[in-house]
PDB file of N, CA and C in Angstrom:
ATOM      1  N   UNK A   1       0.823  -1.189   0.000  1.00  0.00           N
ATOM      2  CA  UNK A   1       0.000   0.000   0.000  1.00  0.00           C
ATOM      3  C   UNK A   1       0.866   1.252   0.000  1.00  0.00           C
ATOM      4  N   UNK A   2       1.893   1.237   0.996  1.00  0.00           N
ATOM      5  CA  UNK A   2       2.878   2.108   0.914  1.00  0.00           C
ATOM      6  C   UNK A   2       3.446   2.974  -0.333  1.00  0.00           C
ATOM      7  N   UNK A   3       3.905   1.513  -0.886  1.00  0.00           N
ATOM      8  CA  UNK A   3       4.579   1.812  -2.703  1.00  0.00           C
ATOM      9  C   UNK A   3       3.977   2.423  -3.453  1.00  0.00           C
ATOM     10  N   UNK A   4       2.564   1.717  -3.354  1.00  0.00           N
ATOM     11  CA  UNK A   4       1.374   2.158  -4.059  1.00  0.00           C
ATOM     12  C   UNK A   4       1.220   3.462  -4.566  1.00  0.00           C
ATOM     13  N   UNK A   5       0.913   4.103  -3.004  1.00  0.00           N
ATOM     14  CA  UNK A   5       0.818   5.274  -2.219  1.00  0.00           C
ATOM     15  C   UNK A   5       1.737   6.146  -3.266  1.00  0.00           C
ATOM     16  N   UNK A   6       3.549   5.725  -2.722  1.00  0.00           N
ATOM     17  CA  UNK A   6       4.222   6.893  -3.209  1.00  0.00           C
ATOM     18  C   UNK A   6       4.438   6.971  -5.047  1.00  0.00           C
ATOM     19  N   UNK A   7       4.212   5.886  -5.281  1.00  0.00           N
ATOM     20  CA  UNK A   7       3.841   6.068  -7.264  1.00  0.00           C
ATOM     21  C   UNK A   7       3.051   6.559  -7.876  1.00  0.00           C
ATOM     22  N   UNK A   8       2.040   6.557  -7.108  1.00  0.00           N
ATOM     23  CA  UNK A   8       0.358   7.656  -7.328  1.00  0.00           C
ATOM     24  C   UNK A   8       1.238   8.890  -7.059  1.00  0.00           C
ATOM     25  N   UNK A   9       1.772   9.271  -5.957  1.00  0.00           N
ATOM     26  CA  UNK A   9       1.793  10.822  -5.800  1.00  0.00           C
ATOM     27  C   UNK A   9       3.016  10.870  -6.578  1.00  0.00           C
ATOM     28  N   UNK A  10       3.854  10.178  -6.907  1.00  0.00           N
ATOM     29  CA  UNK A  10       5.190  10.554  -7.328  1.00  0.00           C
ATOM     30  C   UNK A  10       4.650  10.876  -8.691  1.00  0.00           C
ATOM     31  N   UNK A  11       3.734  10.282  -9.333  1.00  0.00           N
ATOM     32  CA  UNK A  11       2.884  10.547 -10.774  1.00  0.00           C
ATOM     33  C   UNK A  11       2.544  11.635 -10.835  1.00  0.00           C
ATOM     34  N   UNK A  12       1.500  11.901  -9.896  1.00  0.00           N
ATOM     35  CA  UNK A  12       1.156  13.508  -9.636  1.00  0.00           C
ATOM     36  C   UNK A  12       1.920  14.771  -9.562  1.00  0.00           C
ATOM     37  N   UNK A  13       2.738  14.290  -9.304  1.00  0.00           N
ATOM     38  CA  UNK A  13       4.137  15.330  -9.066  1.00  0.00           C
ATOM     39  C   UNK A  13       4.736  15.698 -10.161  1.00  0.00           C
ATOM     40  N   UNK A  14       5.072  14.505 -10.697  1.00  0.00           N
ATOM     41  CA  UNK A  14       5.124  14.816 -12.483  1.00  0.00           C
ATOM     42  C   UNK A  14       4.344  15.517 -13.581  1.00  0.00           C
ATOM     43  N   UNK A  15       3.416  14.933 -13.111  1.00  0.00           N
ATOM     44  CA  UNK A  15       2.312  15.193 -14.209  1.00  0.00           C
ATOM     45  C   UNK A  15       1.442  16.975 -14.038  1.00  0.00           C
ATOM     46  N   UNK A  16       1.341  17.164 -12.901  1.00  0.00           N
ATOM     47  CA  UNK A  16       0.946  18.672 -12.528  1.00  0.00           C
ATOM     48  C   UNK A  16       2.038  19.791 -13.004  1.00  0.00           C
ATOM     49  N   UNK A  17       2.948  19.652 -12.902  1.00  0.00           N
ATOM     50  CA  UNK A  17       3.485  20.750 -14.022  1.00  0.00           C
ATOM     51  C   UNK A  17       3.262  21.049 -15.626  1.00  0.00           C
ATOM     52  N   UNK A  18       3.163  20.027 -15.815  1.00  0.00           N
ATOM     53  CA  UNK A  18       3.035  19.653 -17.402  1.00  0.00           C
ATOM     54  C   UNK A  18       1.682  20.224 -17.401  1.00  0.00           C
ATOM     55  N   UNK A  19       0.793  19.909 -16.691  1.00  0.00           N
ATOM     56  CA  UNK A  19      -0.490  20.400 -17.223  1.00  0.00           C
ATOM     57  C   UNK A  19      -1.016  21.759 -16.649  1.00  0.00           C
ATOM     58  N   UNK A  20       0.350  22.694 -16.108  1.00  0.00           N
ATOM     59  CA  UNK A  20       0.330  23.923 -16.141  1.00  0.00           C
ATOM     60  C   UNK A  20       0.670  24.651 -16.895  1.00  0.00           C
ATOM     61  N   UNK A  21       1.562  24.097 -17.884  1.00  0.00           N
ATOM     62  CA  UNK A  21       2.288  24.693 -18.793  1.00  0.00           C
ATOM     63  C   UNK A  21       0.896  24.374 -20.228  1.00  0.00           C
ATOM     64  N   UNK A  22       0.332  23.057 -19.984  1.00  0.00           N
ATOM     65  CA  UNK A  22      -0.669  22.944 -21.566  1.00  0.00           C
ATOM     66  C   UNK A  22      -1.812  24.335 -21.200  1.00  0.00           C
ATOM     67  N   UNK A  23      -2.391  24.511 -19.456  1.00  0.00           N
ATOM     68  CA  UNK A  23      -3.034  25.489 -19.582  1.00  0.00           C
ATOM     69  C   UNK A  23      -2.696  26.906 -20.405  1.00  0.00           C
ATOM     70  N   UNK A  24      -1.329  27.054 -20.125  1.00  0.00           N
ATOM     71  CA  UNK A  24      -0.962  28.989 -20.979  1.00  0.00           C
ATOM     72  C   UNK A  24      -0.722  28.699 -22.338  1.00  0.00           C
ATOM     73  N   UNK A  25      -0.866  27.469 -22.663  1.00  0.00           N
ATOM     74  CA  UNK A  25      -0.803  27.311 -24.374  1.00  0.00           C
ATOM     75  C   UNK A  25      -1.763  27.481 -24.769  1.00  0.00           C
ATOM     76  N   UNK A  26      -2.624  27.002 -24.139  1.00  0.00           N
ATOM     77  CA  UNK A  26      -3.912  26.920 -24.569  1.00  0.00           C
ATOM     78  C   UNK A  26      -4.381  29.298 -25.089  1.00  0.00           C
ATOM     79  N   UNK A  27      -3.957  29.496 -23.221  1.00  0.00           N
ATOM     80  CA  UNK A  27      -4.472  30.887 -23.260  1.00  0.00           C
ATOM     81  C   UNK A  27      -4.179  31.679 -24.353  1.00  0.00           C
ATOM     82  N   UNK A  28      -2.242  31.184 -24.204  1.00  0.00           N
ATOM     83  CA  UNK A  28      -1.837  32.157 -25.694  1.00  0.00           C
ATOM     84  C   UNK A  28      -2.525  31.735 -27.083  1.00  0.00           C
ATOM     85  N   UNK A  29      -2.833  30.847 -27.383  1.00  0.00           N
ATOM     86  CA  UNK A  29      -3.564  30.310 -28.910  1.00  0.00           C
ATOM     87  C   UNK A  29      -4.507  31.533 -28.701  1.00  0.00           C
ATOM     88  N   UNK A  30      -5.917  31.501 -27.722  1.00  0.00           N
ATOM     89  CA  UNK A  30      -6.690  32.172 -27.853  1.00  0.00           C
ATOM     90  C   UNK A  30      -6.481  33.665 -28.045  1.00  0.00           C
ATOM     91  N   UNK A  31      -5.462  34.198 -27.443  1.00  0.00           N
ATOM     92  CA  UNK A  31      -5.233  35.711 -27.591  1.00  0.00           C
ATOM     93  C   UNK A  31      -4.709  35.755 -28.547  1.00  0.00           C
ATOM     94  N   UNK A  32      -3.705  34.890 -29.381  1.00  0.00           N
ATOM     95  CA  UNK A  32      -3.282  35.068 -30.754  1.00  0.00           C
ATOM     96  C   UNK A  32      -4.296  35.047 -31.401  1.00  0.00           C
ATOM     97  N   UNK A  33      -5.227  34.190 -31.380  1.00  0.00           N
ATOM     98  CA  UNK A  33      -6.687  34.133 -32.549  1.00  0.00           C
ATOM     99  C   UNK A  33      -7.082  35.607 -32.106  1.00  0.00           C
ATOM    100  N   UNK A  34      -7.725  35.894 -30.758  1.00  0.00           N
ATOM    101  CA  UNK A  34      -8.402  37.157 -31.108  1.00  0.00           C
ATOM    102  C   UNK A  34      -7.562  38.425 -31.569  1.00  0.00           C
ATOM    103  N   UNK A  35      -6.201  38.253 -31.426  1.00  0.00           N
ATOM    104  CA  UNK A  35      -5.223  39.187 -31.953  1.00  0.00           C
ATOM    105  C   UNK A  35      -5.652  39.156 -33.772  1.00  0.00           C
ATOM    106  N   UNK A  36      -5.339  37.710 -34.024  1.00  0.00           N
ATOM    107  CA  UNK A  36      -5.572  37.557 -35.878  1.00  0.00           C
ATOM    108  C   UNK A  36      -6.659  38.032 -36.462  1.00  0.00           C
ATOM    109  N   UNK A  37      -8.191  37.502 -35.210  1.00  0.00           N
ATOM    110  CA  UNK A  37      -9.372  38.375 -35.946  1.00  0.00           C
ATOM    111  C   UNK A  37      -9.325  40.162 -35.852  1.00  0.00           C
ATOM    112  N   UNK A  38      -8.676  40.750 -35.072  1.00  0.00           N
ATOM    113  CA  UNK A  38      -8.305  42.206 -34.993  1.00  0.00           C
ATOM    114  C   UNK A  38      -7.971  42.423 -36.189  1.00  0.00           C
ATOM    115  N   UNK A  39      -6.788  41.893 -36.487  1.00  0.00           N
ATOM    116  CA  UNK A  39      -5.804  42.025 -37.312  1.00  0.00           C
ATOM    117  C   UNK A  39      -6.565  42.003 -38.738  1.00  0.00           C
ATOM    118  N   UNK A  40      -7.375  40.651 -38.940  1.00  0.00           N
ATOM    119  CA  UNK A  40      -7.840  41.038 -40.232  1.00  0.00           C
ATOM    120  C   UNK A  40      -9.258  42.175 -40.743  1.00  0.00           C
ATOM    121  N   UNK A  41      -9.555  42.282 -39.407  1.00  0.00           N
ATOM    122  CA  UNK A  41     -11.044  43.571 -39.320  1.00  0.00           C
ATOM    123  C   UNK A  41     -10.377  44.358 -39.739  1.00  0.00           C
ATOM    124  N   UNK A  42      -8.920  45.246 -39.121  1.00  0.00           N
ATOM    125  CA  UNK A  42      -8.522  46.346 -39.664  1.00  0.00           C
ATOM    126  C   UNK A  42      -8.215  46.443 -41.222  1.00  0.00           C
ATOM    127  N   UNK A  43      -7.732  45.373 -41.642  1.00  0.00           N
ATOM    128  CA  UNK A  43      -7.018  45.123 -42.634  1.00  0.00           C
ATOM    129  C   UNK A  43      -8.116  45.263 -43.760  1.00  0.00           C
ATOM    130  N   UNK A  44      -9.459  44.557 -43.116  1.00  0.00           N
ATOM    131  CA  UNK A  44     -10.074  44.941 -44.187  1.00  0.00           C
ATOM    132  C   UNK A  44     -11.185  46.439 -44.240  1.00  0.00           C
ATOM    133  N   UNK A  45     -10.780  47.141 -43.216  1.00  0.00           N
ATOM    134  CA  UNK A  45     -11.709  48.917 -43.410  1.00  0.00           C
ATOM    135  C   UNK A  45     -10.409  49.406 -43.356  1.00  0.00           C
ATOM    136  N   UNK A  46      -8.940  49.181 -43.985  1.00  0.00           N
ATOM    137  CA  UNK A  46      -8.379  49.710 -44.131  1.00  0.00           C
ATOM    138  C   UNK A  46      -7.325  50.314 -43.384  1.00  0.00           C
ATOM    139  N   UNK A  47      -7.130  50.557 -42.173  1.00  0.00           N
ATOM    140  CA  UNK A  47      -6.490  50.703 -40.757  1.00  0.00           C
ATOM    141  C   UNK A  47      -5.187  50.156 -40.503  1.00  0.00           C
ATOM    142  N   UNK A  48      -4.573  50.744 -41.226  1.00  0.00           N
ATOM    143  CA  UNK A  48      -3.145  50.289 -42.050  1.00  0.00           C
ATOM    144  C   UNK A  48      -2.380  50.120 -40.355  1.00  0.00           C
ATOM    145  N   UNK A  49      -2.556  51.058 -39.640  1.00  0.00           N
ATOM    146  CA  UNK A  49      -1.981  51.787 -38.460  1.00  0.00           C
ATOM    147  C   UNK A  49      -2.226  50.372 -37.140  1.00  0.00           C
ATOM    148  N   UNK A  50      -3.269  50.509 -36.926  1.00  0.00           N
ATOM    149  CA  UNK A  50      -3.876  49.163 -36.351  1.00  0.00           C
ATOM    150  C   UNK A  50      -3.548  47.712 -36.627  1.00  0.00           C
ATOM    151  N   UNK A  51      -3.693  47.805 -38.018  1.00  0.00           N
ATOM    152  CA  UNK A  51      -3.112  46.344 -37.842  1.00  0.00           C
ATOM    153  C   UNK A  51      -1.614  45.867 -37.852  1.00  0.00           C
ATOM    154  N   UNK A  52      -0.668  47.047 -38.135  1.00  0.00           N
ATOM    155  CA  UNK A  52       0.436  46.697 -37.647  1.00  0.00           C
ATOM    156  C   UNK A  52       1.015  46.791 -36.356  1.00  0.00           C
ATOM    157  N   UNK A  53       0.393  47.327 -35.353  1.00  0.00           N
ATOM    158  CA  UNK A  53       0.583  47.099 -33.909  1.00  0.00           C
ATOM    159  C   UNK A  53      -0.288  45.890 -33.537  1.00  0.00           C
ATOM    160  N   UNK A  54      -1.434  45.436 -34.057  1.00  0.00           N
ATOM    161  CA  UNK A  54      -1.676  43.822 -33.881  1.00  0.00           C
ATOM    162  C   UNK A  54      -0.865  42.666 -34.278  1.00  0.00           C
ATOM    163  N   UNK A  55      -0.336  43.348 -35.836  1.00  0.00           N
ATOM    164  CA  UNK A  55       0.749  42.103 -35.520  1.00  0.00           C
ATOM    165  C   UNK A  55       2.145  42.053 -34.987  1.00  0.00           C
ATOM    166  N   UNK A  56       2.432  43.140 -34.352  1.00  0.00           N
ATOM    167  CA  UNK A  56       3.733  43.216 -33.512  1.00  0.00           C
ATOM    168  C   UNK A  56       2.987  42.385 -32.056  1.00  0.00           C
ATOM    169  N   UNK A  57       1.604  42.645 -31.812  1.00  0.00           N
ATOM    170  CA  UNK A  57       1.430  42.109 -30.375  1.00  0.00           C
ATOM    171  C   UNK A  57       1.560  40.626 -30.852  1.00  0.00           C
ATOM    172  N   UNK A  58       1.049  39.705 -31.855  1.00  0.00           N
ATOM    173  CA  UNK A  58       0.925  38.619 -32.628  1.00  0.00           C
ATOM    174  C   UNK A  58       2.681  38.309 -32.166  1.00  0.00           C
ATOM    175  N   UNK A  59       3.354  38.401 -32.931  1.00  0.00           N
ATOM    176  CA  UNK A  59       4.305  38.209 -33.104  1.00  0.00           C
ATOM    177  C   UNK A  59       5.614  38.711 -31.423  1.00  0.00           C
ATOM    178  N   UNK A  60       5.103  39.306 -30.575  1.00  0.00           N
ATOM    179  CA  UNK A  60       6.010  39.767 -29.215  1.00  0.00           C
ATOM    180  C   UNK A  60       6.049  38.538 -28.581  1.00  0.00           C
TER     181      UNK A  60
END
């Protein structure tokens, strides 16, 4: 039970970082998408100005 015990948590121990790091991948995808839909709204009413500070944030 002991062993048991410390291979379950020794798993956990492992495995909880990793799935802190898939959470901010996740976040950044989404702020890059809503960065890209910015990016192409300006692009298309023209907003030459705008969408190149969206894609410097895209790309920082």
């Amino acid at each position: 039970m002991s062993r048991l015990f410390t291979i379950i948590l020794g798993t956990i121990m492992i495995l909880m970082p990793l799935a802190a790091f898939s959470d901010e991948g996740d976040d950044r995808k989404a702020q890059v998408l809503s960065l890209y839909k910015g990016y192409k709204t300006s692009l298309k009413s023209g907003d030459t100005e705008a969408a190149l500070k969206l894609a410097e944030q895209m790309y920082a």
